[in-house]
N, C-alpha and C. Protein backbone atom coordinates (compact mmCIF):
# COMPACT_ATOMS: atom_id res chain seq x y z
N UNK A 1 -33.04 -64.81 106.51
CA UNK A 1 -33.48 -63.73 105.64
C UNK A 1 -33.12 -62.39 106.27
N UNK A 2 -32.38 -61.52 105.66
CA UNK A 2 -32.29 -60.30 105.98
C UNK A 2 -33.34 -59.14 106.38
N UNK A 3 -33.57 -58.59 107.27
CA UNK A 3 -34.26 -57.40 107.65
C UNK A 3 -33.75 -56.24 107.36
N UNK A 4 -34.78 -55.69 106.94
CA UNK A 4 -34.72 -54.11 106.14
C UNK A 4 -34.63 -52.54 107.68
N UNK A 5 -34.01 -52.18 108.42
CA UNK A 5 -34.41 -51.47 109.23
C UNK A 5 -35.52 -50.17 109.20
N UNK A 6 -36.33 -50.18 109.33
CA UNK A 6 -37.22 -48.80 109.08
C UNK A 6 -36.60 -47.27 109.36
N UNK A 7 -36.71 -46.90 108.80
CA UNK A 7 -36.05 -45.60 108.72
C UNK A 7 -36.55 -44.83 109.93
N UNK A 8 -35.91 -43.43 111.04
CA UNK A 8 -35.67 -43.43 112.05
C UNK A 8 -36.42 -41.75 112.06
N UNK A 9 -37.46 -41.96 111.83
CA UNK A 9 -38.85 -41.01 111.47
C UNK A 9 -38.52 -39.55 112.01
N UNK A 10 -37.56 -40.05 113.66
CA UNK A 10 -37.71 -38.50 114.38
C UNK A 10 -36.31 -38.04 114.26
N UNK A 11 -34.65 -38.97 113.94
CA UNK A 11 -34.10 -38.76 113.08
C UNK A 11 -34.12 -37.64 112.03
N UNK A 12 -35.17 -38.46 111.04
CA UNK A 12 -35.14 -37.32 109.74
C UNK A 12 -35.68 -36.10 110.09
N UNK A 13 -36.43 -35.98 110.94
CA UNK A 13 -37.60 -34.84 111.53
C UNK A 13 -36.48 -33.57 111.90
N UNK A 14 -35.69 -34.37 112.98
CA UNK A 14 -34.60 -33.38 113.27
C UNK A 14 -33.70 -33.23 112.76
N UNK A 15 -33.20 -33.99 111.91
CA UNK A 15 -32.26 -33.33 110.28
C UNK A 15 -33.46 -32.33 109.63
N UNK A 16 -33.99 -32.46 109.15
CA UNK A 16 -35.02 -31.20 108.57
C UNK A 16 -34.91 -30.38 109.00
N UNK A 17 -35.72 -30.26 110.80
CA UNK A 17 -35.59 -28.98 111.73
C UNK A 17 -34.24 -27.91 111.25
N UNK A 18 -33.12 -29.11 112.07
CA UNK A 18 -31.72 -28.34 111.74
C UNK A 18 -31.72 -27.64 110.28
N UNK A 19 -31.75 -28.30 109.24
CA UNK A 19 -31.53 -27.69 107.78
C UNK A 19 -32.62 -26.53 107.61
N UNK A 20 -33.93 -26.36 108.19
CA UNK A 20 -34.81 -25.36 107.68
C UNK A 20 -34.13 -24.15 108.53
N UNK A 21 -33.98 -24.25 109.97
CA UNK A 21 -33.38 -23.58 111.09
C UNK A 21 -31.86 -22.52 110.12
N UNK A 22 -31.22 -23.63 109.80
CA UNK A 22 -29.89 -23.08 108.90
C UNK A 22 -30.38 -21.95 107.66
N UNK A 23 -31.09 -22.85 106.88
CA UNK A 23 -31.66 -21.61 105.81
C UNK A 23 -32.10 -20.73 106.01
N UNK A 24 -33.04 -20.39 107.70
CA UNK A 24 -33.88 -19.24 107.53
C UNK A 24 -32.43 -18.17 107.96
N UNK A 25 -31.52 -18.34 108.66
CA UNK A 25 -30.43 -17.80 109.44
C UNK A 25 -29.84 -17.32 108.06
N UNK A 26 -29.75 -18.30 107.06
CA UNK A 26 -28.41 -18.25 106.21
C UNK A 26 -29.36 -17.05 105.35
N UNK A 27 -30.72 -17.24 104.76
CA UNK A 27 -31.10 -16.67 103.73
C UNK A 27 -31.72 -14.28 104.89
N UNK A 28 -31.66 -14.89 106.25
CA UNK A 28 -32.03 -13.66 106.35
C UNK A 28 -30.54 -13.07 106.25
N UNK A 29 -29.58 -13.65 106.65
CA UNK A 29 -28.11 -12.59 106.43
C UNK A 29 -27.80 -12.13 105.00
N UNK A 30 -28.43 -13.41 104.56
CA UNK A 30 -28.03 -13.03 102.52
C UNK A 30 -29.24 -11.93 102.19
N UNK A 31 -29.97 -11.97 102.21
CA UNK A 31 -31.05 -11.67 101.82
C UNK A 31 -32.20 -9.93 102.73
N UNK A 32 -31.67 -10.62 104.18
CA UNK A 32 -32.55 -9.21 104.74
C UNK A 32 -33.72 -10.14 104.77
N UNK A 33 -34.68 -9.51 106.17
CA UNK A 33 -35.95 -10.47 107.04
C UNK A 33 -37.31 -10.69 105.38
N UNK A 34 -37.20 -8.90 105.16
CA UNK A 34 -38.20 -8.88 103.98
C UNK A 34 -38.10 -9.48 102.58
N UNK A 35 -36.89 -9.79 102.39
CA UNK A 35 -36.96 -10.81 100.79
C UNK A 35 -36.85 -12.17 101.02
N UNK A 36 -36.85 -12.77 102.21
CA UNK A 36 -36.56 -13.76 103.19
C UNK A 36 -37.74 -14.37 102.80
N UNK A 37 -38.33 -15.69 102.50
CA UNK A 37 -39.65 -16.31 102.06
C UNK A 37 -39.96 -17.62 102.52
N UNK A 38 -41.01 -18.16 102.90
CA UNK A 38 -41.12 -19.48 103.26
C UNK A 38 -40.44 -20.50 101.70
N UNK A 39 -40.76 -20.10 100.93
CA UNK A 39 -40.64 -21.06 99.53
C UNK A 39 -39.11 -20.78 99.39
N UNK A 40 -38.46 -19.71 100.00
CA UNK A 40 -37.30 -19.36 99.73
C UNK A 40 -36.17 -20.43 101.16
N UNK A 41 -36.72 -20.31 101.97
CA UNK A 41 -36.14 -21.09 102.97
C UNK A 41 -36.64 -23.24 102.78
N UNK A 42 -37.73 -23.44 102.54
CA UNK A 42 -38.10 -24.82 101.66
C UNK A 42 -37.16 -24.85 100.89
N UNK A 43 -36.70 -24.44 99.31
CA UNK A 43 -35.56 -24.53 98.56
C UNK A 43 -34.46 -24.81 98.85
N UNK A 44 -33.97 -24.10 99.86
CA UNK A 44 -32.49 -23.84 100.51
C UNK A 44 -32.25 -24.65 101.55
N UNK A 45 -33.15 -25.43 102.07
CA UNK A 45 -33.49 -26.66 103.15
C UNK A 45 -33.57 -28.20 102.65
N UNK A 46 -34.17 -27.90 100.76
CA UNK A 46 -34.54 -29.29 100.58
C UNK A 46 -35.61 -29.64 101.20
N UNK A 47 -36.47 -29.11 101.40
CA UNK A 47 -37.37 -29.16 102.29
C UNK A 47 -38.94 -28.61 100.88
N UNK A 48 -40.36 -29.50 101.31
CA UNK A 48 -41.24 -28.91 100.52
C UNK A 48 -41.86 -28.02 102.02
N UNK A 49 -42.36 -26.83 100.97
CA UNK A 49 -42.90 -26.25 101.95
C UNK A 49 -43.81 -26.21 102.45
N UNK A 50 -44.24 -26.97 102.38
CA UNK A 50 -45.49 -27.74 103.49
C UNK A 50 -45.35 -28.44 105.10
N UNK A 51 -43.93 -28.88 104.33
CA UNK A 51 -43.20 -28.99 106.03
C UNK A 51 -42.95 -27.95 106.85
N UNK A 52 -43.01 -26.72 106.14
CA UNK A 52 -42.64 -25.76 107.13
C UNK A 52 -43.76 -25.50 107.91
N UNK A 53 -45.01 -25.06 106.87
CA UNK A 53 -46.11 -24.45 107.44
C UNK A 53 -46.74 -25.88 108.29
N UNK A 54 -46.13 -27.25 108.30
CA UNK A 54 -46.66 -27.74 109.64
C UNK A 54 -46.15 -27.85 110.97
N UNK A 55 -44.86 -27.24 110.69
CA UNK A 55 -44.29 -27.07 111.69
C UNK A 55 -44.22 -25.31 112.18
N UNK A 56 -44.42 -24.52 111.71
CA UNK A 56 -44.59 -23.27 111.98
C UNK A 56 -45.54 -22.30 110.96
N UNK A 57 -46.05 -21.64 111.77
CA UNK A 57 -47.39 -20.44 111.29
C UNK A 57 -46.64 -19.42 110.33
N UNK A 58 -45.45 -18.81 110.41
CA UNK A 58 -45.15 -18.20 109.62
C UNK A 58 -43.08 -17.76 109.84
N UNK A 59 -43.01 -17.29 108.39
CA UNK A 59 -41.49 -17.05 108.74
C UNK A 59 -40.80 -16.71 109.92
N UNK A 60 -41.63 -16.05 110.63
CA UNK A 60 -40.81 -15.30 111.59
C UNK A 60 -40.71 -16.01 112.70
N UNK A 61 -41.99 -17.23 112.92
CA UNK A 61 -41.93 -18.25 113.72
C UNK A 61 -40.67 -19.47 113.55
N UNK A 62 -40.70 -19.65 112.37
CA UNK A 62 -38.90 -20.13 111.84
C UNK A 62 -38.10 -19.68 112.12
N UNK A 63 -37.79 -18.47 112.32
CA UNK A 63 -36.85 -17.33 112.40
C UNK A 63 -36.48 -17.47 113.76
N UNK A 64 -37.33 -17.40 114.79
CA UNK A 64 -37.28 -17.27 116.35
C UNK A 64 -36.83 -18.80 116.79
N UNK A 65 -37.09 -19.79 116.24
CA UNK A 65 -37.05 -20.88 116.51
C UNK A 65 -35.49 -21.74 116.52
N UNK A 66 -34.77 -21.04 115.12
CA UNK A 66 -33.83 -21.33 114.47
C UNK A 66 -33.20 -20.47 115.13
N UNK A 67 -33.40 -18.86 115.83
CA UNK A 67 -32.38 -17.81 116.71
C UNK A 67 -32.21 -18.80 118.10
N UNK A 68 -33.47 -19.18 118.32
CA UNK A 68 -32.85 -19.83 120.08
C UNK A 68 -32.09 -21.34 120.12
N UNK A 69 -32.50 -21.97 118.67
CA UNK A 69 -31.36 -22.91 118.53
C UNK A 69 -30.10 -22.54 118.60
N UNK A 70 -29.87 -21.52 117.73
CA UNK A 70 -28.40 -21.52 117.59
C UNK A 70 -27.66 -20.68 118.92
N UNK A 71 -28.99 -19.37 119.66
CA UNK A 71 -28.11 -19.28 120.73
C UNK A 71 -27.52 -20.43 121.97
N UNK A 72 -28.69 -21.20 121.84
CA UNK A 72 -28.66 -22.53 122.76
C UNK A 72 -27.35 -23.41 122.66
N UNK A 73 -27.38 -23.37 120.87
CA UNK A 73 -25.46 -24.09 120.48
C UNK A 73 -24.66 -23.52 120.68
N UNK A 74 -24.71 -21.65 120.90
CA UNK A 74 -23.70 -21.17 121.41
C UNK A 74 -23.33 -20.90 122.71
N UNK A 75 -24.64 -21.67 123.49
CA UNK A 75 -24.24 -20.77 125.13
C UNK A 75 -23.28 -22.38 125.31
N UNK A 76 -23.81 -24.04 124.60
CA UNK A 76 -22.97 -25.06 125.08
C UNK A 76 -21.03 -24.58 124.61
N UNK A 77 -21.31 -23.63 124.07
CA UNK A 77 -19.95 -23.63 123.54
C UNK A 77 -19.29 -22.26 124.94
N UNK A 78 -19.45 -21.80 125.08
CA UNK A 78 -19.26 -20.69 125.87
C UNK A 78 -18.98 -21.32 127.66
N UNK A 79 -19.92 -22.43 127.58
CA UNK A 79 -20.42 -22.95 129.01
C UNK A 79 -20.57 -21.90 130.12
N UNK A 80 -20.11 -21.94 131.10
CA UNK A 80 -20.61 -21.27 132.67
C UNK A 80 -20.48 -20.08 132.42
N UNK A 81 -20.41 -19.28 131.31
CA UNK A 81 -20.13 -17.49 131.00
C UNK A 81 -21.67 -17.39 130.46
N UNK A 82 -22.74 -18.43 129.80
CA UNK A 82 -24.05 -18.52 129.31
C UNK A 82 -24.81 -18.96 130.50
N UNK A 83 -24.31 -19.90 131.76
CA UNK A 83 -25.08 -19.97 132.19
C UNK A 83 -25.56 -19.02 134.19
N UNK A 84 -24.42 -17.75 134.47
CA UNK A 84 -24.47 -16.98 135.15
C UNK A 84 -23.25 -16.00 134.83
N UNK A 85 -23.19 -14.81 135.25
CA UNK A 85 -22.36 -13.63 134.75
C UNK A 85 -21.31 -13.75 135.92
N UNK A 86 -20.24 -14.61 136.12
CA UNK A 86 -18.76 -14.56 136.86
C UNK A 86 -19.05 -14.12 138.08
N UNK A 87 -18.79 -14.24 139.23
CA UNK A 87 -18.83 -13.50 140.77
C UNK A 87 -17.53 -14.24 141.27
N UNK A 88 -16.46 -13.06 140.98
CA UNK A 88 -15.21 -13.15 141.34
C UNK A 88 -15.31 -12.25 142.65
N UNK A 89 -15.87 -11.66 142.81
CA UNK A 89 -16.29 -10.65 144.02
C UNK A 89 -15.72 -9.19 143.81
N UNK A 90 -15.58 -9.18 142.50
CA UNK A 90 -15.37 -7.71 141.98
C UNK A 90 -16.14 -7.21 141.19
N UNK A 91 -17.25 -7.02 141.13
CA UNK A 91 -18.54 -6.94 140.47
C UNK A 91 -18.25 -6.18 139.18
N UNK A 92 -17.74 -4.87 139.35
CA UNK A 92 -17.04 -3.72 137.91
C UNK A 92 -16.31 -4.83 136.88
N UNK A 93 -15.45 -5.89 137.44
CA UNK A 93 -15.03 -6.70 136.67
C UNK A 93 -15.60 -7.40 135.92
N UNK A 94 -16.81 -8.12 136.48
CA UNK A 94 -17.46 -8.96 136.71
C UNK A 94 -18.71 -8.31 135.25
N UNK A 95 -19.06 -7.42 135.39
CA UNK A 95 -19.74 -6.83 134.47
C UNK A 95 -19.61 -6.67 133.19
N UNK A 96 -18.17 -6.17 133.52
CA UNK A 96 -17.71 -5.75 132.31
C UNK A 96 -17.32 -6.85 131.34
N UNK A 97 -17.12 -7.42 131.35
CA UNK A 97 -16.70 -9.26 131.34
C UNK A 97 -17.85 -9.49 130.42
N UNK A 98 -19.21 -9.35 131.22
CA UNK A 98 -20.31 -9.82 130.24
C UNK A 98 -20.67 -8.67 129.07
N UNK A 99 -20.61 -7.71 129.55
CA UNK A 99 -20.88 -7.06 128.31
C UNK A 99 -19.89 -6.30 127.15
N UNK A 100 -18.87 -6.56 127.47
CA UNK A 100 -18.06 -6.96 126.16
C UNK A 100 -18.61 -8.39 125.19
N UNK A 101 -18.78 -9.07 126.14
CA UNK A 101 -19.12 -10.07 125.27
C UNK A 101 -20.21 -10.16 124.81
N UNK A 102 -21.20 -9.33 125.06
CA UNK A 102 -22.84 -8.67 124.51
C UNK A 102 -22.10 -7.94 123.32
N UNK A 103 -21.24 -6.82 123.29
CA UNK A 103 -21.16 -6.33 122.27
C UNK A 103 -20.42 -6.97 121.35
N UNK A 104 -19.83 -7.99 121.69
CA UNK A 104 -19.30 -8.87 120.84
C UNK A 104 -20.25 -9.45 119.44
N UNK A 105 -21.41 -9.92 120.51
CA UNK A 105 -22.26 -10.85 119.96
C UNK A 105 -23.16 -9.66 119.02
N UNK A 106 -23.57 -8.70 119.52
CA UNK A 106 -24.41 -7.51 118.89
C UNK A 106 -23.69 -6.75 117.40
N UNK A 107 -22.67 -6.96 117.40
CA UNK A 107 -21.89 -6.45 115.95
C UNK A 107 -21.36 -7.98 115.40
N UNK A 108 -21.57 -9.07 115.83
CA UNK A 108 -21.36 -9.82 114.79
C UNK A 108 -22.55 -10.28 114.15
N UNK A 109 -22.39 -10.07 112.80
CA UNK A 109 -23.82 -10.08 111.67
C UNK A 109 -24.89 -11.36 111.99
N UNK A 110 -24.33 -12.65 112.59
CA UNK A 110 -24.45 -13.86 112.91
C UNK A 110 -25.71 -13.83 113.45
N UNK A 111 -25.50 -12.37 114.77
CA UNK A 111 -26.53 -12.22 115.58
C UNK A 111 -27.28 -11.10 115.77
N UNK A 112 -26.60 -9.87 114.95
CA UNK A 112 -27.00 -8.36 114.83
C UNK A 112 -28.56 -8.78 113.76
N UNK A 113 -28.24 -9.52 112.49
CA UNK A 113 -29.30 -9.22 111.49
C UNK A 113 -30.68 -10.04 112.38
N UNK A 114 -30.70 -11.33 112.43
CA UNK A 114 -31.56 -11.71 112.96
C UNK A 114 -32.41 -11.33 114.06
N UNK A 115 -31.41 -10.64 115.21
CA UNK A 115 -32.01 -9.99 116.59
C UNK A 115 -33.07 -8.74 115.64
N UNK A 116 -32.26 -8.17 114.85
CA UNK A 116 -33.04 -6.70 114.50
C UNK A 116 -34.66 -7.23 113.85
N UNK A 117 -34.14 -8.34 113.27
CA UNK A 117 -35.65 -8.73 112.40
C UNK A 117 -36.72 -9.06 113.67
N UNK A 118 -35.72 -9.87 114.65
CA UNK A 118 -36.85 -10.25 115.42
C UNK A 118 -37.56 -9.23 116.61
N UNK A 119 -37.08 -8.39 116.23
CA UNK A 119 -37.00 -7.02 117.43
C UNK A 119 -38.28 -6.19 116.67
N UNK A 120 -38.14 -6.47 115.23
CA UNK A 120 -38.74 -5.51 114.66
C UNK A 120 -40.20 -6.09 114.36
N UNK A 121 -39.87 -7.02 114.38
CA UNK A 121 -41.14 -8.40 114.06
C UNK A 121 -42.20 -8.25 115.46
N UNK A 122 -41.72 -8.37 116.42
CA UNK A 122 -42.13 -8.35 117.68
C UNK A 122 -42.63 -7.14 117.83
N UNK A 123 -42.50 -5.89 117.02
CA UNK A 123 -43.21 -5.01 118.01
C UNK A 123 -44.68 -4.72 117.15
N UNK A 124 -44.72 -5.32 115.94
CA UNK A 124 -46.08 -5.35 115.21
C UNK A 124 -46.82 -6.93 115.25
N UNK A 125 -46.17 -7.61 116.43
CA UNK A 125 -46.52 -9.16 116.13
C UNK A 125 -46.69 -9.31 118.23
N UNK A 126 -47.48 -8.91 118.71
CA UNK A 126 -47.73 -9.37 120.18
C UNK A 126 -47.33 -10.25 120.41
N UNK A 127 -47.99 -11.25 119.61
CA UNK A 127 -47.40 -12.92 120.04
C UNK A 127 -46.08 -12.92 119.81
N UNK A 128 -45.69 -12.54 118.89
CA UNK A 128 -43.78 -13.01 118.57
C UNK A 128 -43.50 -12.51 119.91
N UNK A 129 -43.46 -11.37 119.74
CA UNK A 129 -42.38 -10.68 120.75
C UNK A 129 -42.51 -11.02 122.06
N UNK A 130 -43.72 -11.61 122.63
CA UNK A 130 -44.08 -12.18 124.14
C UNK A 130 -43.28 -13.52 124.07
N UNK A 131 -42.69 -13.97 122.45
CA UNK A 131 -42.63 -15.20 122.63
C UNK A 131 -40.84 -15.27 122.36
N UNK A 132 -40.89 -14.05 122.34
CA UNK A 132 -38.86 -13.51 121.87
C UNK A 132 -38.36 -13.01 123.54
N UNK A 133 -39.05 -12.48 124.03
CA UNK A 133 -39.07 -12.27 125.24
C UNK A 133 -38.53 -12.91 126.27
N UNK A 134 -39.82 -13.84 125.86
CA UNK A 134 -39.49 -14.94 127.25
C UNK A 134 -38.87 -16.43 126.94
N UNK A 135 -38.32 -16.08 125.49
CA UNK A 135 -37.14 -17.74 125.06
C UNK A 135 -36.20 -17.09 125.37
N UNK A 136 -35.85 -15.84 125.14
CA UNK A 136 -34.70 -15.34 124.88
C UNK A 136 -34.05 -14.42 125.74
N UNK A 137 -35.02 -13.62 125.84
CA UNK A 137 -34.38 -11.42 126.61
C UNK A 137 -34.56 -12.28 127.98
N UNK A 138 -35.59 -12.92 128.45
CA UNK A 138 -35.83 -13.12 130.25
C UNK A 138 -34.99 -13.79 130.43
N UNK A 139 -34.33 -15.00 130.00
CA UNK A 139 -33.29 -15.78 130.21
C UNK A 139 -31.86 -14.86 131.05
N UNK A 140 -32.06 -14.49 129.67
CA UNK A 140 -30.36 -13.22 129.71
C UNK A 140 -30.68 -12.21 130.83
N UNK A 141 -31.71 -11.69 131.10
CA UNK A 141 -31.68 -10.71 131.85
C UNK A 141 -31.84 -11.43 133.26
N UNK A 142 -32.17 -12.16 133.36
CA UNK A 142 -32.27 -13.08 134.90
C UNK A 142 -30.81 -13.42 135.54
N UNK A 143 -29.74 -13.24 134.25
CA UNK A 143 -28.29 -13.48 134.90
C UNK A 143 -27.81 -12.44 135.71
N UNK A 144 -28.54 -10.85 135.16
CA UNK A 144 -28.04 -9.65 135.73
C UNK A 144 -28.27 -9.79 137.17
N UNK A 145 -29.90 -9.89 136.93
CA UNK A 145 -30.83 -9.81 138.59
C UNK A 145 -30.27 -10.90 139.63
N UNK A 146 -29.36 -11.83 139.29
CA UNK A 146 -28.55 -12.99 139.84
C UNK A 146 -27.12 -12.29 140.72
N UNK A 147 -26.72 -11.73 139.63
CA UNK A 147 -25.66 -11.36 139.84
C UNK A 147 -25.62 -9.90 140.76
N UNK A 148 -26.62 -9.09 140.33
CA UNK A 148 -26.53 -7.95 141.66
C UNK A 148 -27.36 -8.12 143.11
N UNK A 149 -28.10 -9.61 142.72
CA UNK A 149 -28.63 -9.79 144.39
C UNK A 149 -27.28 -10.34 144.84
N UNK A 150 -26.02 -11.18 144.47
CA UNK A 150 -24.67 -11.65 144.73
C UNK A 150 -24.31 -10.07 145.22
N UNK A 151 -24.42 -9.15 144.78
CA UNK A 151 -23.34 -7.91 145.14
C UNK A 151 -24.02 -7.24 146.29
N UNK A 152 -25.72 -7.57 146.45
CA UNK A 152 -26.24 -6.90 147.53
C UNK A 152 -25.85 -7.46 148.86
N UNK A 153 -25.51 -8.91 148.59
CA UNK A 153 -25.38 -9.99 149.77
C UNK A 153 -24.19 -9.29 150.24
N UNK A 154 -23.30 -9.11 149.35
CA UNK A 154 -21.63 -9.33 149.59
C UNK A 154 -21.77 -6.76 149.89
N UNK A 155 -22.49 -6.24 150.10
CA UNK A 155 -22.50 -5.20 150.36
C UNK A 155 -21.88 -4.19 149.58
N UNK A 156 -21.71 -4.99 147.87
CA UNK A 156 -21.61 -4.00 147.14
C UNK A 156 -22.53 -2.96 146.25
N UNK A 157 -23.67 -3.22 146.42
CA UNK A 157 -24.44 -2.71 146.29
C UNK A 157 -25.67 -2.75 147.11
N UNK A 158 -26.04 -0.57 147.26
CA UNK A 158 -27.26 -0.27 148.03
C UNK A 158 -28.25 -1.53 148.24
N UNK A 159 -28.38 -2.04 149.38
CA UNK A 159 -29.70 -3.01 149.51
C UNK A 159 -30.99 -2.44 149.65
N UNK A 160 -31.58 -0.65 149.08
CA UNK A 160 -32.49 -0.53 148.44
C UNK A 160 -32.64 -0.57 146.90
N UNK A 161 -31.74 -1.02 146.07
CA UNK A 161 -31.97 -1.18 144.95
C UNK A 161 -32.75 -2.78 144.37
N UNK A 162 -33.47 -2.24 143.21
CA UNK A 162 -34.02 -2.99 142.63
C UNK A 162 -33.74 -3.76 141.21
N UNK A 163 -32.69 -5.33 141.27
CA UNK A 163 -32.23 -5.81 140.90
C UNK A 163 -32.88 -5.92 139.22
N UNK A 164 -33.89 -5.93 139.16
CA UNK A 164 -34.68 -5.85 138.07
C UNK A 164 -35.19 -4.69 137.58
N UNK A 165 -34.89 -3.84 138.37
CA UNK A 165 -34.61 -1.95 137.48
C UNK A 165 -33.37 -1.87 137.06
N UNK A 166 -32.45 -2.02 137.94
CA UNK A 166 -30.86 -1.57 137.97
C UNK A 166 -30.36 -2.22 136.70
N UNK A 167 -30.72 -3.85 136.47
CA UNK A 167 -29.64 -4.37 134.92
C UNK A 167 -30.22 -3.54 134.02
N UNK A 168 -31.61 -2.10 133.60
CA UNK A 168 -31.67 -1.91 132.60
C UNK A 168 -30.80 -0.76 132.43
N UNK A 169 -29.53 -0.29 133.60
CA UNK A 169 -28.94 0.77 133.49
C UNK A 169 -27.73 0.10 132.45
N UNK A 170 -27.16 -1.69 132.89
CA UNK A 170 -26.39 -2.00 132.06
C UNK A 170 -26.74 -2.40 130.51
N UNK A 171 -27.65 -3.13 130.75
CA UNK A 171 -28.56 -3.25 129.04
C UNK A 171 -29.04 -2.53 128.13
N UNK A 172 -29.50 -0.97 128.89
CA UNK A 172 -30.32 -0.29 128.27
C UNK A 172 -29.62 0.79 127.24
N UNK A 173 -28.54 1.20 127.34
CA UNK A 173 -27.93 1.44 126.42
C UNK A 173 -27.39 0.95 125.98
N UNK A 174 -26.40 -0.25 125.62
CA UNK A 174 -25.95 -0.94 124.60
C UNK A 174 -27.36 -1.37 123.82
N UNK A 175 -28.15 -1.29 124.13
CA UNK A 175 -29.81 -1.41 123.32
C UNK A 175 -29.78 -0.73 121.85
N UNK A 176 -29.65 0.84 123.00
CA UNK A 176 -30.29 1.80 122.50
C UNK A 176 -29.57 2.33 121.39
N UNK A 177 -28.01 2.19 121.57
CA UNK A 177 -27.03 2.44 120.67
C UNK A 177 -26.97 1.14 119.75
N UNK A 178 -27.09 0.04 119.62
CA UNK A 178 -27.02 -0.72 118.61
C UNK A 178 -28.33 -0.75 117.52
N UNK A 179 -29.33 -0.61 118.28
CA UNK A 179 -30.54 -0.59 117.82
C UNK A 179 -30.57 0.71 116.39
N UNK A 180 -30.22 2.12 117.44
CA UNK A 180 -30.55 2.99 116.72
C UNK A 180 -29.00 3.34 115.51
N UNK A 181 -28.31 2.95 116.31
CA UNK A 181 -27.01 3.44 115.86
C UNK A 181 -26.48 4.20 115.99
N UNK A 182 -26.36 5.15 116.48
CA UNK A 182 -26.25 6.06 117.16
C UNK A 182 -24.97 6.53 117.36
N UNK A 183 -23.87 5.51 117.48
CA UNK A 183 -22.38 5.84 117.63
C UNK A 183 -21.81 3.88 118.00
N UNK A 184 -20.95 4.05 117.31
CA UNK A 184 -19.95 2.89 117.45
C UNK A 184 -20.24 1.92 118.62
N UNK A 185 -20.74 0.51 118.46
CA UNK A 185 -20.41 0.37 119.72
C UNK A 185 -19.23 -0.82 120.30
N UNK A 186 -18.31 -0.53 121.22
CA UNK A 186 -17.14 -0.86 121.40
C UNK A 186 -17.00 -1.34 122.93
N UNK A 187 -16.04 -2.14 122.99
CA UNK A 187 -16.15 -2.47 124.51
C UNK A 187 -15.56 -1.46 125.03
N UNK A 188 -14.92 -0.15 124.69
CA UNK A 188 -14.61 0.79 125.77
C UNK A 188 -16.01 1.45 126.22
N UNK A 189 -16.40 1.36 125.39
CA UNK A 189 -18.21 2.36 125.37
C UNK A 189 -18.81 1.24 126.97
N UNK A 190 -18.79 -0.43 126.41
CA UNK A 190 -19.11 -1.06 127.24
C UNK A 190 -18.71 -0.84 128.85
N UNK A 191 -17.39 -0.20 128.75
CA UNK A 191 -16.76 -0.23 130.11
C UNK A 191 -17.11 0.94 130.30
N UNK A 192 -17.61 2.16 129.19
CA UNK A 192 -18.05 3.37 130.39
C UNK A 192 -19.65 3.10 131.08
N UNK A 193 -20.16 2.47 130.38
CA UNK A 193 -21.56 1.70 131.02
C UNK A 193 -21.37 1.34 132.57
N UNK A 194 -20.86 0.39 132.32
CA UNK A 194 -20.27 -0.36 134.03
C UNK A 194 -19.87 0.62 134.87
N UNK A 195 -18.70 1.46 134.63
CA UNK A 195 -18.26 2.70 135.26
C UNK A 195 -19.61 3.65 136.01
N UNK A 196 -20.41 4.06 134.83
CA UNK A 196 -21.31 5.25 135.00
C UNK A 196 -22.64 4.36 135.81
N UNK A 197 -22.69 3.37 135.74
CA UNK A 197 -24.06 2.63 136.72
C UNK A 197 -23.62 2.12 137.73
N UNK A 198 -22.26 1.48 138.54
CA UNK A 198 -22.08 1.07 139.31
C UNK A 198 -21.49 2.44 140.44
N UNK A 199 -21.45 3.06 139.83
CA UNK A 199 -21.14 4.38 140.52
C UNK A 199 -22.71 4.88 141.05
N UNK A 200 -23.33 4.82 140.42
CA UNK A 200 -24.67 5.29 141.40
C UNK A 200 -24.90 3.88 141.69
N UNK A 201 -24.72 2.58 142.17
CA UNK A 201 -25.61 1.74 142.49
C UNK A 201 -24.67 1.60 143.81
N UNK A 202 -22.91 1.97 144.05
CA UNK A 202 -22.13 1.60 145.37
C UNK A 202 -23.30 2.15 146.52
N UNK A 203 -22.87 1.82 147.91
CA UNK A 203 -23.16 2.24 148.72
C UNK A 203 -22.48 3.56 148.80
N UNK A 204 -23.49 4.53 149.58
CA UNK A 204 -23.46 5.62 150.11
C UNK A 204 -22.61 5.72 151.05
């Protein structure tokens, strides 16, 4: 007699995940964070929305969930450039390297619309943003503080500086200019960054 196999419960669970993850991505680029809807992401998932709200408290918890998936699929695609910033032992190089490829990622819509929602979400939502923070910004910023204790070792940079002040000289304006808008941002802009901070961080 033939056996029927039971269907593969955590399987379907994570086909769902993936498909709700896709819609909230797909419907905030179409759509913008605010016309963006739980019933609107259920629809576009195949999904009832009841599955959502048992798997997450609210859109934006979808939203964050479905951003660190897909950065997670993009750092396997990228490999050893996601998982430390290059130490060729030319550090200016070495920099610049990563944040071209920040501004890469920051003007493509893929990752500009979603970051802004979740940026914006986070600063009226404590919990989000403690929780965007530390899936996401601490990760990335722990490559900097990696990479200039490498340049303190190797005596390219002052060994009174503070590795976890200093990356916000490279981060903090490509921030501030994408965020606000402020002026174009371009990897030459990127390379006057590197230029203008590693110049006060050489030794004396």
């Amino acid at each position: 007699m033939a056996t029927t196999k039971a269907p593969d419960s955590g399987r379907r669970s994570d086909r769902s995940r993936r498909a709700i993850h896709d819609a909230a991505l797909a419907l905030v680029g179409e759509l913008g964070y605010q016309k963006t809807t739980i019933e609107g992401i259920a629809a576009r998932a195949g999904v009832g929305k009841q599955t959502i709200y048992r798997w997450w408290p609210s859109k934006a918890a979808v939203l964050l969930e479905a951003f660190v998936d897909l950065n997670e699929r993009a750092a396997e695609a990228v490999g050893d450039l996601a998982r430390a910033i290059p130490d060729t032992g030319d550090l200016v190089a070495d920099l610049k390297l990563v944040l071209r490829a920040t501004v890469d990622e920051l003007v493509d819509p893929t990752y500009d619309i979603p970051t802004r929602a979740l940026t914006a979400e986070g600063v009226v939502d404590a919990q989000l943003g403690a929780q965007y923070v530390d899936r996401l910004l601490r990760p990335a910023l722990q490559l900097y503080v990696d990479r200039l204790r490498s340049a303190q070792e190797a005596g390219q940079v002052r060994p009174d500086v503070d590795p976890e002040t200093a990356l916000e000289l490279f981060t903090g304006p490509l921030t501030h200019r994408w965020l606000l808008r402020t002026a174009p941002l371009t990897h030459a802009y990127a390379d006057s960054v590197v230029d203008y901070a590693v110049h006060g961080l050489a030794p004396r």
